[in-house]
C-alpha atoms as a PDB file:
ATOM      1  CA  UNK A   1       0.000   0.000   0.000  1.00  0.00           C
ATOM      2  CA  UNK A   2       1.139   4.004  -0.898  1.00  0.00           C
ATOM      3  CA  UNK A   3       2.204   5.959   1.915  1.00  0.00           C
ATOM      4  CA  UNK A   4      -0.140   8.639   2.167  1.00  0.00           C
ATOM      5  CA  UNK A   5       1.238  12.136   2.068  1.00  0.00           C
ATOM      6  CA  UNK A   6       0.243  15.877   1.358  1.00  0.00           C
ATOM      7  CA  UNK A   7       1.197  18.174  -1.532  1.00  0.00           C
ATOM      8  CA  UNK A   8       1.344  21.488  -1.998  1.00  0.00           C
ATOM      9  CA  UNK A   9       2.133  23.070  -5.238  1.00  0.00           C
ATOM     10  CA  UNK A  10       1.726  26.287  -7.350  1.00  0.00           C
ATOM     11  CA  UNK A  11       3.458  28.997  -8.545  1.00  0.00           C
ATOM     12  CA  UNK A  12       5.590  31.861  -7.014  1.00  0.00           C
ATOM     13  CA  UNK A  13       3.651  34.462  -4.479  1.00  0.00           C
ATOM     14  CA  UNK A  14       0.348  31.453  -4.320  1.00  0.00           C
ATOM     15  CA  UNK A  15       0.491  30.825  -1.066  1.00  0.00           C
ATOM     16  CA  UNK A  16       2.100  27.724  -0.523  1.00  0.00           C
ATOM     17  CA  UNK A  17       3.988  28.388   2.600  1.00  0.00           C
ATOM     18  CA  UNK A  18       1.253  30.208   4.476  1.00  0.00           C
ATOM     19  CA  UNK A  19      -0.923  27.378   3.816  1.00  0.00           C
ATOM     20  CA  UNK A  20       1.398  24.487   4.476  1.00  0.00           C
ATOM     21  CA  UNK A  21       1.873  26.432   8.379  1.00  0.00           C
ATOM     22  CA  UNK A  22      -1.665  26.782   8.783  1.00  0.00           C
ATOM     23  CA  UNK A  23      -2.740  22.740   8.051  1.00  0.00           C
ATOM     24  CA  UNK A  24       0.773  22.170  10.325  1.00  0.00           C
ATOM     25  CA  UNK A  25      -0.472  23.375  13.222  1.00  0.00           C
ATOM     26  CA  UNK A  26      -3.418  21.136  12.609  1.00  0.00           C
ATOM     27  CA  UNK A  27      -1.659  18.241  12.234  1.00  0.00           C
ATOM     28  CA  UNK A  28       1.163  16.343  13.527  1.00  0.00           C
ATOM     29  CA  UNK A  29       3.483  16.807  10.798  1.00  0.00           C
ATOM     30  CA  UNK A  30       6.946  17.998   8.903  1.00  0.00           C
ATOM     31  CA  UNK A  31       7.383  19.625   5.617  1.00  0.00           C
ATOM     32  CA  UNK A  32       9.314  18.354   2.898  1.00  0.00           C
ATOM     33  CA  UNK A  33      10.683  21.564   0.557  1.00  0.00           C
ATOM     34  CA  UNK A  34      10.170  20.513  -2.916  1.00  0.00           C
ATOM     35  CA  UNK A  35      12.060  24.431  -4.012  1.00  0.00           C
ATOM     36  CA  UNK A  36      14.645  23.974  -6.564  1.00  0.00           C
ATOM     37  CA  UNK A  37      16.625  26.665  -5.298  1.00  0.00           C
ATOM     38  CA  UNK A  38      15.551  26.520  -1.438  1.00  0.00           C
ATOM     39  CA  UNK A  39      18.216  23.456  -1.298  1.00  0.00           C
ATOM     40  CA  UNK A  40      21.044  25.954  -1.193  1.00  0.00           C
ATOM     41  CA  UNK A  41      22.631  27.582   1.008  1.00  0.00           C
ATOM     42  CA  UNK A  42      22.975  31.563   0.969  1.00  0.00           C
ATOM     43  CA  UNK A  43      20.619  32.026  -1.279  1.00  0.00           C
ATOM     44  CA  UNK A  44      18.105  34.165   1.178  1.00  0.00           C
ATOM     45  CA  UNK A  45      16.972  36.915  -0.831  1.00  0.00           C
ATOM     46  CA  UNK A  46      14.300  35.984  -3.553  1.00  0.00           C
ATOM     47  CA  UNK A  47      13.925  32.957  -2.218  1.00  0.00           C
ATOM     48  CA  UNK A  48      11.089  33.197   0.570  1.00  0.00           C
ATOM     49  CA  UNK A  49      12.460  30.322   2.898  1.00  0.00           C
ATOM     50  CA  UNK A  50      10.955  29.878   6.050  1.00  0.00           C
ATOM     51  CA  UNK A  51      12.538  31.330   9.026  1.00  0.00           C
ATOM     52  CA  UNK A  52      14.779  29.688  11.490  1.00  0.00           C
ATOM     53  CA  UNK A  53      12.101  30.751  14.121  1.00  0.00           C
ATOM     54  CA  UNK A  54       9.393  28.440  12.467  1.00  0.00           C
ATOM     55  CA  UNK A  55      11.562  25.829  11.297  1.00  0.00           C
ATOM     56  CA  UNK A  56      12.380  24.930  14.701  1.00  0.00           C
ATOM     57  CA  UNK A  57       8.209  24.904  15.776  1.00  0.00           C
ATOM     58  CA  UNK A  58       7.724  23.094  12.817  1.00  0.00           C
ATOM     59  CA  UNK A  59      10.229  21.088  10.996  1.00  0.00           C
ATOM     60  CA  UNK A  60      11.333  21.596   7.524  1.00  0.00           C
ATOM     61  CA  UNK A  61      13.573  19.368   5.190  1.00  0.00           C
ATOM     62  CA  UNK A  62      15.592  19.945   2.347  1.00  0.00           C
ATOM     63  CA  UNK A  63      16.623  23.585   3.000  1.00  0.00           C
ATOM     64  CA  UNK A  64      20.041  24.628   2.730  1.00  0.00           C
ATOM     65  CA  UNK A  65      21.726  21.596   2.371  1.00  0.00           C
ATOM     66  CA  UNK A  66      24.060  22.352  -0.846  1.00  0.00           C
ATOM     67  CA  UNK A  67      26.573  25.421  -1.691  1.00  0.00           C
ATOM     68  CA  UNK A  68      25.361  26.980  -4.660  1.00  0.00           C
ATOM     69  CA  UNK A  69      28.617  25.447  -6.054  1.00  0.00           C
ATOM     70  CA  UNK A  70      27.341  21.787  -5.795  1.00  0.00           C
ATOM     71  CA  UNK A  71      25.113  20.397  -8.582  1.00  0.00           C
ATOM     72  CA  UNK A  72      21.556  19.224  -7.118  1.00  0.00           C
ATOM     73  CA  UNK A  73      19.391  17.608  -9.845  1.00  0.00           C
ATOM     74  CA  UNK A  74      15.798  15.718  -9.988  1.00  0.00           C
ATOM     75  CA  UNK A  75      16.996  12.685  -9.073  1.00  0.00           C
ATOM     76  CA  UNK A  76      18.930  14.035  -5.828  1.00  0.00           C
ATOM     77  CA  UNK A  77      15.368  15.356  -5.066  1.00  0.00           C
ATOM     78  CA  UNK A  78      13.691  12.427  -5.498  1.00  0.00           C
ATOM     79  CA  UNK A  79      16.287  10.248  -3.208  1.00  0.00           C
ATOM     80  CA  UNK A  80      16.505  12.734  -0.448  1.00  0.00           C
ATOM     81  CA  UNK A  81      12.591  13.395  -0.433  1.00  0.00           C
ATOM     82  CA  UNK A  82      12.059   9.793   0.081  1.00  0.00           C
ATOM     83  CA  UNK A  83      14.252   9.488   2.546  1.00  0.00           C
ATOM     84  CA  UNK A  84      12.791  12.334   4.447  1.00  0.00           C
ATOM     85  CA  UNK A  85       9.697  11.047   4.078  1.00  0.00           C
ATOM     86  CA  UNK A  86      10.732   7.725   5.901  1.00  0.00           C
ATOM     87  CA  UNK A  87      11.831   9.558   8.858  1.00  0.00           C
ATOM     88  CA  UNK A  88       8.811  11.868   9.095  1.00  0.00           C
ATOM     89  CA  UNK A  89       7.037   8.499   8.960  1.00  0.00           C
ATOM     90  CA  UNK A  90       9.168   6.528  11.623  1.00  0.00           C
ATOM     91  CA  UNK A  91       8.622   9.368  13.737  1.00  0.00           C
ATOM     92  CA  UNK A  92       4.985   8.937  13.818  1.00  0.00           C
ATOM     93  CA  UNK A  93       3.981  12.313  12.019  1.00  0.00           C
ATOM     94  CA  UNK A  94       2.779  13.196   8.478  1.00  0.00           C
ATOM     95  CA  UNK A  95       4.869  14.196   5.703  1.00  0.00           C
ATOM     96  CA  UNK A  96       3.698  17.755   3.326  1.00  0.00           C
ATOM     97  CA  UNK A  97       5.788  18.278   0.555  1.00  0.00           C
ATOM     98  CA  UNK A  98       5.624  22.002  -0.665  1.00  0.00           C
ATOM     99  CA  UNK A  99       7.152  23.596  -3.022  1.00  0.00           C
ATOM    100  CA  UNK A 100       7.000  25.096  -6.575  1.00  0.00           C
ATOM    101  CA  UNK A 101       9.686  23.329  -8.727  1.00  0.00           C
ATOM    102  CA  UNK A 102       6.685  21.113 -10.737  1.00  0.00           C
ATOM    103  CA  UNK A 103      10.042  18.359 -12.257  1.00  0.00           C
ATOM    104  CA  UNK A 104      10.742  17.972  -8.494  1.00  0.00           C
ATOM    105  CA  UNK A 105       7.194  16.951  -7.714  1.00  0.00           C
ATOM    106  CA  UNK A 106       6.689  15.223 -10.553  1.00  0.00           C
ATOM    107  CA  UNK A 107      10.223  12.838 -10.074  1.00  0.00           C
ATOM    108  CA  UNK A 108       8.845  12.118  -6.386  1.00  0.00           C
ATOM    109  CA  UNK A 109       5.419  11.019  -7.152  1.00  0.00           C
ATOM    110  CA  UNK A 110       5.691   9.347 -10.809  1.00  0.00           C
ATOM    111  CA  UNK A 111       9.547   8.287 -10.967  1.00  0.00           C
ATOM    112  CA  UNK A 112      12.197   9.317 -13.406  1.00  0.00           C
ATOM    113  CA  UNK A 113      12.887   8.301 -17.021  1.00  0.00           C
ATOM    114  CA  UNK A 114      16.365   5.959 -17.093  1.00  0.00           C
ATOM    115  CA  UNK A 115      18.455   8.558 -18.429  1.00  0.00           C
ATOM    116  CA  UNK A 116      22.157   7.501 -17.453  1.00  0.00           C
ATOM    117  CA  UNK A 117      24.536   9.638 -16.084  1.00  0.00           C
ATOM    118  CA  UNK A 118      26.441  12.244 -18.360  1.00  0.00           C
ATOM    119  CA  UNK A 119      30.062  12.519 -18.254  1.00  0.00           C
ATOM    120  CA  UNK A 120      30.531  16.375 -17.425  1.00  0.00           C
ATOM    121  CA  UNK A 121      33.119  16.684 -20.148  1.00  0.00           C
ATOM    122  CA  UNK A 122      30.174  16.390 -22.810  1.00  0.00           C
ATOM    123  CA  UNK A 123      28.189  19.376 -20.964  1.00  0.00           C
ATOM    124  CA  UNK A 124      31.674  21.137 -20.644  1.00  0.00           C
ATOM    125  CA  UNK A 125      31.678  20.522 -24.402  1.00  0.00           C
ATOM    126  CA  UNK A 126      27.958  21.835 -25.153  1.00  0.00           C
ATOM    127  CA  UNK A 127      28.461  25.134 -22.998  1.00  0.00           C
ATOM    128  CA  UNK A 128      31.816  26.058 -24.659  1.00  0.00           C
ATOM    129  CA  UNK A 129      30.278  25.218 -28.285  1.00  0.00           C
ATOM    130  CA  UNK A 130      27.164  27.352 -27.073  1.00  0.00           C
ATOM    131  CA  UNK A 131      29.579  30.129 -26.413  1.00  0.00           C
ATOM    132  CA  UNK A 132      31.074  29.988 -30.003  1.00  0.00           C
ATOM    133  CA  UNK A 133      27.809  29.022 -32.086  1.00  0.00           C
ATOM    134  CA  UNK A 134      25.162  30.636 -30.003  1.00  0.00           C
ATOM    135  CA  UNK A 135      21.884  28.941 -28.732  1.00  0.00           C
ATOM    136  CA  UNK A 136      20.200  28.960 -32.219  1.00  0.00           C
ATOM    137  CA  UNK A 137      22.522  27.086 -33.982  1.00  0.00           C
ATOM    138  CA  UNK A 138      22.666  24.365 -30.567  1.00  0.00           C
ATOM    139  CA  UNK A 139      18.964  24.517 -31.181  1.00  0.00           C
ATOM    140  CA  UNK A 140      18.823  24.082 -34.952  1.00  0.00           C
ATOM    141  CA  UNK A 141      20.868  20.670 -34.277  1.00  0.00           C
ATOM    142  CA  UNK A 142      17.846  19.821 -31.234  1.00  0.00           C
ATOM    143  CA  UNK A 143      15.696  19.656 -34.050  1.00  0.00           C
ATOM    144  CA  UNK A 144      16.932  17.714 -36.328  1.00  0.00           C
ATOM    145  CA  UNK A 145      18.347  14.790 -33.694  1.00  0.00           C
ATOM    146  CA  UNK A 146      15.483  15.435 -31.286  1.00  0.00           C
ATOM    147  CA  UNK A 147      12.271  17.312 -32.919  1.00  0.00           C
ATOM    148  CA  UNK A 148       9.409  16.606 -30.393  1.00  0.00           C
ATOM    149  CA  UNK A 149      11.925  17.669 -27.712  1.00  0.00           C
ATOM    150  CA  UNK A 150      12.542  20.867 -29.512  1.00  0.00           C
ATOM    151  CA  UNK A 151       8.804  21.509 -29.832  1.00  0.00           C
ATOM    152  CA  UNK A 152       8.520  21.407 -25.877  1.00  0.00           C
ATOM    153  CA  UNK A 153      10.835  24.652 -25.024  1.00  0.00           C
ATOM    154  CA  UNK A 154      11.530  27.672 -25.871  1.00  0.00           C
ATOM    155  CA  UNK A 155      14.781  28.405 -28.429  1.00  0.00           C
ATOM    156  CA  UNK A 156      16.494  30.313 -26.262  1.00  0.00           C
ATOM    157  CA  UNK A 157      16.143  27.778 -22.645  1.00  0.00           C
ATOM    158  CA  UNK A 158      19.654  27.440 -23.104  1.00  0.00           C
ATOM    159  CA  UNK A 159      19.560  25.066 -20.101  1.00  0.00           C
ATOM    160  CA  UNK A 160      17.228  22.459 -21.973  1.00  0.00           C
ATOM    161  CA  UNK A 161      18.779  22.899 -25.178  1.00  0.00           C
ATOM    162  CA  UNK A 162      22.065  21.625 -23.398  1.00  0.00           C
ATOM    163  CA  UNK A 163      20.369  19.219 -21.248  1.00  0.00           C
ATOM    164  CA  UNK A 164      18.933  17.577 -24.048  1.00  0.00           C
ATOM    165  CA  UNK A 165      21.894  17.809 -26.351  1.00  0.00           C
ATOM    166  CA  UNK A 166      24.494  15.890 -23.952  1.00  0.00           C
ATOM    167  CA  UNK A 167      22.006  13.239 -24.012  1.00  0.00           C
ATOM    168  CA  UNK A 168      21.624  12.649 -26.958  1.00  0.00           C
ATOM    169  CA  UNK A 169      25.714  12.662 -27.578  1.00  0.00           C
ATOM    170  CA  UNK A 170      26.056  10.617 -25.121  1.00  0.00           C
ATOM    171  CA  UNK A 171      23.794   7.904 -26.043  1.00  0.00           C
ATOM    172  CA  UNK A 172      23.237   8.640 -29.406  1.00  0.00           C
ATOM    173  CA  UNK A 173      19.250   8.274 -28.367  1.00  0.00           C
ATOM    174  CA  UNK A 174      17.037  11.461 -28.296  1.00  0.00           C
ATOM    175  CA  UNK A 175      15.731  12.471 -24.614  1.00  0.00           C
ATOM    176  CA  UNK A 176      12.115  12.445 -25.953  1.00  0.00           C
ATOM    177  CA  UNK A 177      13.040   8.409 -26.471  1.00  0.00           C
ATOM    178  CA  UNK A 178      13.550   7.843 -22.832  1.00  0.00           C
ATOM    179  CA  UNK A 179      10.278   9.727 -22.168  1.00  0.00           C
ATOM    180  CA  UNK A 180       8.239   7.536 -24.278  1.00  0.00           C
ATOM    181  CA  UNK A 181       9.854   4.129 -22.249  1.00  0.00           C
ATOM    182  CA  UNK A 182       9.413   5.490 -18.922  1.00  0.00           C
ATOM    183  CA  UNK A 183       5.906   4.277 -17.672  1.00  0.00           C
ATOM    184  CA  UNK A 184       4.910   6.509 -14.664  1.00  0.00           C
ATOM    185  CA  UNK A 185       3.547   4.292 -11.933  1.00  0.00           C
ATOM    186  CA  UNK A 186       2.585   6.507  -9.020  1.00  0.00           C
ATOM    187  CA  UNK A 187       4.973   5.795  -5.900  1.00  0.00           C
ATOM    188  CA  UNK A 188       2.760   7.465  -3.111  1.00  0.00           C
ATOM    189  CA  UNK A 189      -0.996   8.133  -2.189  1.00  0.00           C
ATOM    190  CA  UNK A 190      -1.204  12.300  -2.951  1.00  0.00           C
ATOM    191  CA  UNK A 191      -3.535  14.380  -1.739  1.00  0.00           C
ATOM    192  CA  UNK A 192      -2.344  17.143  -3.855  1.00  0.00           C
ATOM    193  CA  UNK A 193      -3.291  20.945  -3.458  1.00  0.00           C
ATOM    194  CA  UNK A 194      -2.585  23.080  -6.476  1.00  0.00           C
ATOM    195  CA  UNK A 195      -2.814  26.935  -5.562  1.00  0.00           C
ATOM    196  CA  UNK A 196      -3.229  28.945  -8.931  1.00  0.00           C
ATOM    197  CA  UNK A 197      -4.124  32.973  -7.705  1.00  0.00           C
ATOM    198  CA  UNK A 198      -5.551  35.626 -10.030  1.00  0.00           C
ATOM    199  CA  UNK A 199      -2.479  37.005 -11.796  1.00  0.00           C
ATOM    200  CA  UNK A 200      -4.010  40.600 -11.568  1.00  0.00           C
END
């Protein structure tokens, strides 16, 4: 049987925080920060984490817990959430994951494609020819090798363009490939809360 836990997701400024402290002080429970840029360290301003004040009322996991140096991806997410989420339960308490990085949420509940790891010499590679060629011609080459994958950004998300790119030199399959094999198979029982405010 799924272990049951809470989400709360939505975009920046919805509300997540102030609603994941108000159904904490209902319930027995610790929050799981599901903030792509919460993980680091330093990074205070423009980032809204909770103060050290409530995080000692109410505990909260994956906050500053990697230099801005360190690379953190989806899949460190998605290893560390779980095993939060084990202690939260061994302790007796609920787990609420809340946070606003969607892939993050996404890895934890449904899985990840198996994409292997990339040597960082071919991303080395990609951001020095990126330099030289500029993003559209890096993205002209997306969609020839990888066209669907193109479709789904923008040309000039340089970050996708390269993230795609190294996979597809590395395993000379497109990313959009290991998409299509992964089979999502939901890994807990989500009550899921999606906050989207009035943008005016």
């Amino acid at each position: 049987m799924l272990q049951k836990i809470i989400v709360i997701c939505g975009p920046t400024g919805s509300g997540k925080t102030a609603l994941s402290l108000k159904i904490a002080k209902g319930i027995d429970c610790e929050i799981v920060s599901a903030d792509s840029r919460q993980v680091y360290r330093y990074l205070n301003i423009g980032t809204d984490k909770v103060s050290k004040k409530i995080r000692k009322e109410i505990p909260h996991h994956l906050i500053d817990i990697k230099n801005p140096d360190e690379k953190y991806t989806a899949g460190d997410f998605m290893r560390d959430a779980d095993a939060a989420i084990k202690q939260i339960f061994d302790k007796g308490l609920f787990p609420m994951v809340v946070g606003g990085t969607g892939f993050y949420i996404k890895s934890l509940l449904y899985g990840l494609s198996n994409i292997p790891p990339i040597p960082g010499k071919i991303r080395k590679n990609l951001r020095q020819e990126m330099k030289q060629k500029s993003n559209e011609k890096l993205f002209e080459e997306l969609k020839k090798v990888d066209p669907e994958a193109a479709s789904d950004i923008h040309p000039n998300d340089k970050k996708k363009i390269i993230r795609f790119l190294e996979v597809y030199r590395h395993t000379g399959r497109a990313i959009s490939e290991f998409w299509a094999d992964h089979i999502e198979k939901k890994r807990y029982n989500d009550y899921t809360i999606y906050l989207k405010p009035d943008r005016n």
